[in-house]
Protein backbone atom coordinates (compact mmCIF):
# COMPACT_ATOMS: atom_id res chain seq x y z
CA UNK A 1 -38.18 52.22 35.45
CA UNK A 2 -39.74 52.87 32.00
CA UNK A 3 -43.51 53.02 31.21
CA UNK A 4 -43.65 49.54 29.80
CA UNK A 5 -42.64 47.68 32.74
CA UNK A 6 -43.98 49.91 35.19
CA UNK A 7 -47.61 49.24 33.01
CA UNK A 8 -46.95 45.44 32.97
CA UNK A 9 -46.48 45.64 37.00
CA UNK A 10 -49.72 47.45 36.85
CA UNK A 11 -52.31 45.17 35.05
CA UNK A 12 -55.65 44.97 36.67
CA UNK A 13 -57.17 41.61 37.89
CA UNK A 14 -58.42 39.78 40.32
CA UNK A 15 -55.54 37.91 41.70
CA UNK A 16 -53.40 41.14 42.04
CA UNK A 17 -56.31 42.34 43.89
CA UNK A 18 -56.50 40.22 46.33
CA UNK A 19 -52.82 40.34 46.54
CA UNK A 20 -52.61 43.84 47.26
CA UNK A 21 -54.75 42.95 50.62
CA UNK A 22 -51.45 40.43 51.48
CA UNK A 23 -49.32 43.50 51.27
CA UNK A 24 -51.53 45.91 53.11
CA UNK A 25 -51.35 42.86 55.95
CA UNK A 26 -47.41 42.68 56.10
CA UNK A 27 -47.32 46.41 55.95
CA UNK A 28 -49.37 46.35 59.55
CA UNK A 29 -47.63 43.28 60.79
CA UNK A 30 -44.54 44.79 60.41
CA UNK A 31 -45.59 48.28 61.94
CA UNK A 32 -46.87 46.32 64.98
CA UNK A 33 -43.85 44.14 65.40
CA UNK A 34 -41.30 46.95 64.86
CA UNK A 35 -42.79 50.44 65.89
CA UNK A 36 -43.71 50.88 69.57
CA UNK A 37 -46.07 53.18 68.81
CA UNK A 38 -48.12 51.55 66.68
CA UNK A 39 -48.37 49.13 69.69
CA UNK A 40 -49.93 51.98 72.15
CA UNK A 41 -52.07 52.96 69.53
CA UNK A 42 -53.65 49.63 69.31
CA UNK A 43 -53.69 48.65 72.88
CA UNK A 44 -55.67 52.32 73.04
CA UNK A 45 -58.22 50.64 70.04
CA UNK A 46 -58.89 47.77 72.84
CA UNK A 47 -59.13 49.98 75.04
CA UNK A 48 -62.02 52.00 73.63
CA UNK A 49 -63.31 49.26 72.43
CA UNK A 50 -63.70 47.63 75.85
CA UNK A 51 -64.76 51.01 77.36
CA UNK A 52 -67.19 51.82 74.24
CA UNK A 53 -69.29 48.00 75.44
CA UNK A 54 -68.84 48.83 78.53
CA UNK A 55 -69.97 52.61 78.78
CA UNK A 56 -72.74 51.61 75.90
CA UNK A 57 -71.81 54.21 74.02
CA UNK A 58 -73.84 55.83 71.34
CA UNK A 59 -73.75 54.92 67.66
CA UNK A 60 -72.46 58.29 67.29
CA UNK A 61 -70.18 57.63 69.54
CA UNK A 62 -69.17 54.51 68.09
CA UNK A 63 -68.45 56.18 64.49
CA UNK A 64 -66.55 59.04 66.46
CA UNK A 65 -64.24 56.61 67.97
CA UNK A 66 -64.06 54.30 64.79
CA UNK A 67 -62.95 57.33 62.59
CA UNK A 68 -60.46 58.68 65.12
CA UNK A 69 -59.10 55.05 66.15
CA UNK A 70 -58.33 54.19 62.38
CA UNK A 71 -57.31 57.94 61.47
CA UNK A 72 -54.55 57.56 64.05
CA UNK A 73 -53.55 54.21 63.39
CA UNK A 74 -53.22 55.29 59.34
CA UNK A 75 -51.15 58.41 60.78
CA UNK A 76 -48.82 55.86 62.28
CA UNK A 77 -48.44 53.81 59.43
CA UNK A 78 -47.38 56.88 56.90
CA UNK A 79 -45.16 58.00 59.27
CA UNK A 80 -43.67 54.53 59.41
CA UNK A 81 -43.41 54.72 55.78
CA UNK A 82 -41.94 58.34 55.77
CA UNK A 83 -39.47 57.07 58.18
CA UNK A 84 -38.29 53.85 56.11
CA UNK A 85 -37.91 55.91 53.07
CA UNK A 86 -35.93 59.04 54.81
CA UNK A 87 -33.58 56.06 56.34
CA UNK A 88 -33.49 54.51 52.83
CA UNK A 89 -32.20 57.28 50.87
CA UNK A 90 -30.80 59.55 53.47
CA UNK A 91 -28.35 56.51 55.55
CA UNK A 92 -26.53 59.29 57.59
CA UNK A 93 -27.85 61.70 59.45
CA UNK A 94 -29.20 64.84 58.17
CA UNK A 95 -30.83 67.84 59.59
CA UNK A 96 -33.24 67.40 56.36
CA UNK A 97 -33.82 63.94 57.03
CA UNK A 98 -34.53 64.80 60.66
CA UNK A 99 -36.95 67.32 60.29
CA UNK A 100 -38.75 64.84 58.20
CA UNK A 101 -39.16 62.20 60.58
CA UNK A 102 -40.04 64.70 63.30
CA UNK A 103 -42.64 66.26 61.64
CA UNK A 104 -44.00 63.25 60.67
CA UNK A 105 -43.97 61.81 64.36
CA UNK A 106 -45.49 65.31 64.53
CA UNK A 107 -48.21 64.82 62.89
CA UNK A 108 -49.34 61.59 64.31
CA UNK A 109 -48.33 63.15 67.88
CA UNK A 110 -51.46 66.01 66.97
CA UNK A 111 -53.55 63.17 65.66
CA UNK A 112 -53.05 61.22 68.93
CA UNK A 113 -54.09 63.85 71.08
CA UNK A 114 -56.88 65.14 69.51
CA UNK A 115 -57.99 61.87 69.45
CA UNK A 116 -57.39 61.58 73.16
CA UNK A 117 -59.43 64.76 73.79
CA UNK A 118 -62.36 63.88 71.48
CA UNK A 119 -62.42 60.13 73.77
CA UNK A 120 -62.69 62.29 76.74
CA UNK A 121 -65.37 64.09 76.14
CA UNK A 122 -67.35 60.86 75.02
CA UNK A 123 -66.02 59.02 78.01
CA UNK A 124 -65.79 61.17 80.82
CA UNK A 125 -69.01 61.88 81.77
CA UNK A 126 -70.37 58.76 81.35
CA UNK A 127 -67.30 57.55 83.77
CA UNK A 128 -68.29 60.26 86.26
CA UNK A 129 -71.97 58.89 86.05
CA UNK A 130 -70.88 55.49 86.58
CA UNK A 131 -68.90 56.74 89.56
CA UNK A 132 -71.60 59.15 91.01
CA UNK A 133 -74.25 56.14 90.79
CA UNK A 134 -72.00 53.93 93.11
CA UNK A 135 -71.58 56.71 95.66
């Protein structure tokens, strides 16, 4: 693609702007319809969310959980795209193309748990206090 074209698909304005936000849209669509994971990772958003009203938790808490929810769910969505372009220019398989994918499930894998840890210790011990005021 030369400079020209690849300027002219560039210009700045207001329509491709609000464009771009159609794209962004498909681009989750699609990762929700096709990858499972991206499923569990936002059933575990409602999930927090649910817990976070119920629990009351702080506003702390609530940034916590906002940062780590969408930090995981963007992890998810790169490695989506990592995948589709490994499978795009690399058809068969390759131990290259493999360690590519699984370091990039990798990746979100780490993200996930850490995430997972960090909602524990917000959650637990308000769980436990819930449980220790009905006993």
């Amino acid at each position: 693609m030369d400079s020209e074209l690849r300027a002219e698909q560039k210009k700045r304005g207001f329509k491709r702007f609000f464009k771009s936000f159609t794209y962004s849209i498909a681009g989750l669509k699609y990762a929700y319809k096709y990858e499972q994971s991206m499923f569990v990772h936002l059933t575990m958003v409602c999930f927090v969310i649910i817990f976070g009203i119920i629990l009351q938790i702080s506003k702390i808490e609530w940034i916590i959980c906002t940062i780590l929810c969408g930090l995981v769910v963007a992890t998810e969505l790169i490695n989506t795209a990592i995948e589709a372009v490994v499978d795009l220019t690399c058809p068969r398989i390759h131990p290259l193309a493999k360690i590519a994918k699984d370091t990039a499930s990798a990746a979100v894998f780490v993200f996930a748990i850490t995430a997972l840890i960090c909602g524990l210790i917000i959650f637990l011990p308000k769980i436990i206090g819930l449980i220790n005021n009905y006993i």
